[in-house]
Protein backbone atom coordinates (compact mmCIF):
# COMPACT_ATOMS: atom_id res chain seq x y z
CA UNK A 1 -104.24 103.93 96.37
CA UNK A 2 -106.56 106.72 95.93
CA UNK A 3 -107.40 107.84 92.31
CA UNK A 4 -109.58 110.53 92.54
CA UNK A 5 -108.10 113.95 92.05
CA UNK A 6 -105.11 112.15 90.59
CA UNK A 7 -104.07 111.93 86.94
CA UNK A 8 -106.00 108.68 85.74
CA UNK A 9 -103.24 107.24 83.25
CA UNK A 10 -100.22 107.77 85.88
CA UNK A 11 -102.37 106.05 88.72
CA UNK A 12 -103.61 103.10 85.96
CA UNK A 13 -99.98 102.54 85.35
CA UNK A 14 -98.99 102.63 88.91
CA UNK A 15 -101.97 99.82 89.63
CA UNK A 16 -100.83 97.67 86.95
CA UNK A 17 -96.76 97.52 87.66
CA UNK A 18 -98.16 96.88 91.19
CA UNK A 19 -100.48 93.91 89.91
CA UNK A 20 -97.60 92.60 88.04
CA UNK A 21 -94.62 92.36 90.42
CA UNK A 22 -97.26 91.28 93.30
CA UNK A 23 -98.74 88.25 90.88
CA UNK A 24 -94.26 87.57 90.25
CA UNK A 25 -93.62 87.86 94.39
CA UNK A 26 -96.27 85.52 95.25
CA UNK A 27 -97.29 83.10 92.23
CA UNK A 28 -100.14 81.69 94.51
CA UNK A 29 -101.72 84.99 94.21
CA UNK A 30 -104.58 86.52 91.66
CA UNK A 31 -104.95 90.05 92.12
CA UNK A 32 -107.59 91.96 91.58
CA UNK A 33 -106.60 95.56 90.03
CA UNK A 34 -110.01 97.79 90.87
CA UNK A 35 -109.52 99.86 87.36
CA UNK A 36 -110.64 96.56 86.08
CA UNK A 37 -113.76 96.62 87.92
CA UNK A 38 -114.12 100.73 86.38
CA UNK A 39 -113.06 99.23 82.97
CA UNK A 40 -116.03 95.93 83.14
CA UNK A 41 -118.87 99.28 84.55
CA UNK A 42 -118.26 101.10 81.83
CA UNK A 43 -117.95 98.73 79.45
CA UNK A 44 -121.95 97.53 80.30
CA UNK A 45 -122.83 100.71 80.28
CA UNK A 46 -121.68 101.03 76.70
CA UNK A 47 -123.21 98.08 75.57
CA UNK A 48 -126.25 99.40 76.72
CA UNK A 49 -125.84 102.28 74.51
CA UNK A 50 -125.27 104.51 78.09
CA UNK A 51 -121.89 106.56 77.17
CA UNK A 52 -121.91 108.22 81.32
CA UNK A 53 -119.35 107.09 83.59
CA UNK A 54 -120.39 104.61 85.83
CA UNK A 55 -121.90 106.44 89.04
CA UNK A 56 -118.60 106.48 92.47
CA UNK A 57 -120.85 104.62 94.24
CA UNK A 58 -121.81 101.75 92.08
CA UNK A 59 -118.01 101.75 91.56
CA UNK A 60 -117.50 101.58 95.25
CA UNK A 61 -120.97 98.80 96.13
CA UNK A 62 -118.88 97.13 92.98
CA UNK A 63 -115.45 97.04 94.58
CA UNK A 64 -116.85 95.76 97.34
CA UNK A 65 -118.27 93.25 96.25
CA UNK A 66 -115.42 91.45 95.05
CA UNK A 67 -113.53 92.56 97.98
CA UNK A 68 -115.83 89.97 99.65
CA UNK A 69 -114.32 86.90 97.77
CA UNK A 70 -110.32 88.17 98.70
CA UNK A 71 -109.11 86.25 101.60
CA UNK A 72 -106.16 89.81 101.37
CA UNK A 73 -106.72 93.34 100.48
CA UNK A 74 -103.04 94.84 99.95
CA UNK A 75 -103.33 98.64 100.67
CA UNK A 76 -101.00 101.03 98.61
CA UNK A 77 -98.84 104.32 99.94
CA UNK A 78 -101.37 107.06 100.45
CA UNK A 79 -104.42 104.79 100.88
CA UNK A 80 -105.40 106.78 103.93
CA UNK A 81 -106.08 110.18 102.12
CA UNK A 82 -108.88 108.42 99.85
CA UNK A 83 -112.21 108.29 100.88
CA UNK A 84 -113.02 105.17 98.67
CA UNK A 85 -109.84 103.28 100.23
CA UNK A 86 -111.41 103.92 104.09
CA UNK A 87 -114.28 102.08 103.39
CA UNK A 88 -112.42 99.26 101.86
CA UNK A 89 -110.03 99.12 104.96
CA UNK A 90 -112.90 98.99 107.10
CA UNK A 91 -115.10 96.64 105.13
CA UNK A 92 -111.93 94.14 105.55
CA UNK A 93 -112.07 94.93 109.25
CA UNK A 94 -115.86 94.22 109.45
CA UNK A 95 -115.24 90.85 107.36
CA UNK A 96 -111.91 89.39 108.76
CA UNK A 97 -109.82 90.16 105.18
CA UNK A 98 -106.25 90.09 105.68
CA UNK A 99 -104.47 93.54 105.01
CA UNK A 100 -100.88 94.26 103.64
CA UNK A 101 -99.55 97.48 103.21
CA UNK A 102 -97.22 98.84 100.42
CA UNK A 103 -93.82 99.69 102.12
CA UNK A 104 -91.72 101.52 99.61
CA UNK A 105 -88.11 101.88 100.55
């Protein structure tokens, strides 16, 4: 789902109702909401008395990261428009991660 450019609060909400009723679909399934990954950044960077915004592509190196221990990505409506969510479609190409896409009726 691509956040940049978007309002942050709307697409926070959006990741989390997604989170939830994926985790209630498949039980077997931990999912990994990338705001998280933002929220844990800036976080250390607070701790650390730093009070920037974690750098896009430490965010992105980040994401990636744990994108590497997902045996599934699932891709949300409008993922091809962001930047960010290309490089996470083709770093599960690249690394044989299984991809499901958000079909909204």
């Amino acid at each position: 789902m691509p956040i940049t450019g978007h309002d942050e609060k709307e697409r926070r909400q959006l990741a989390a109702r997604t989170a939830a009723t994926l985790m209630y679909n498949h039980e077997d399934w931990l999912v990994v909401n990338p705001f998280h990954i933002y929220d844990r950044m800036k976080a250390e960077l607070l701790a650390a008395g730093d009070f920037s915004e974690p750098h896009y592509d430490d965010l992105l190196a980040a994401d990636l990261e744990v994108l590497r221990t997902c045996k599934a990505a699932y891709f949300m409506q409008g993922w091809e428009s962001s930047n960010g969510c290309k490089r996470e479609m083709q770093f599960c190409r690249d690394n044989g991660i299984e991809v499901f896409f958000e079909v909204r009726s």
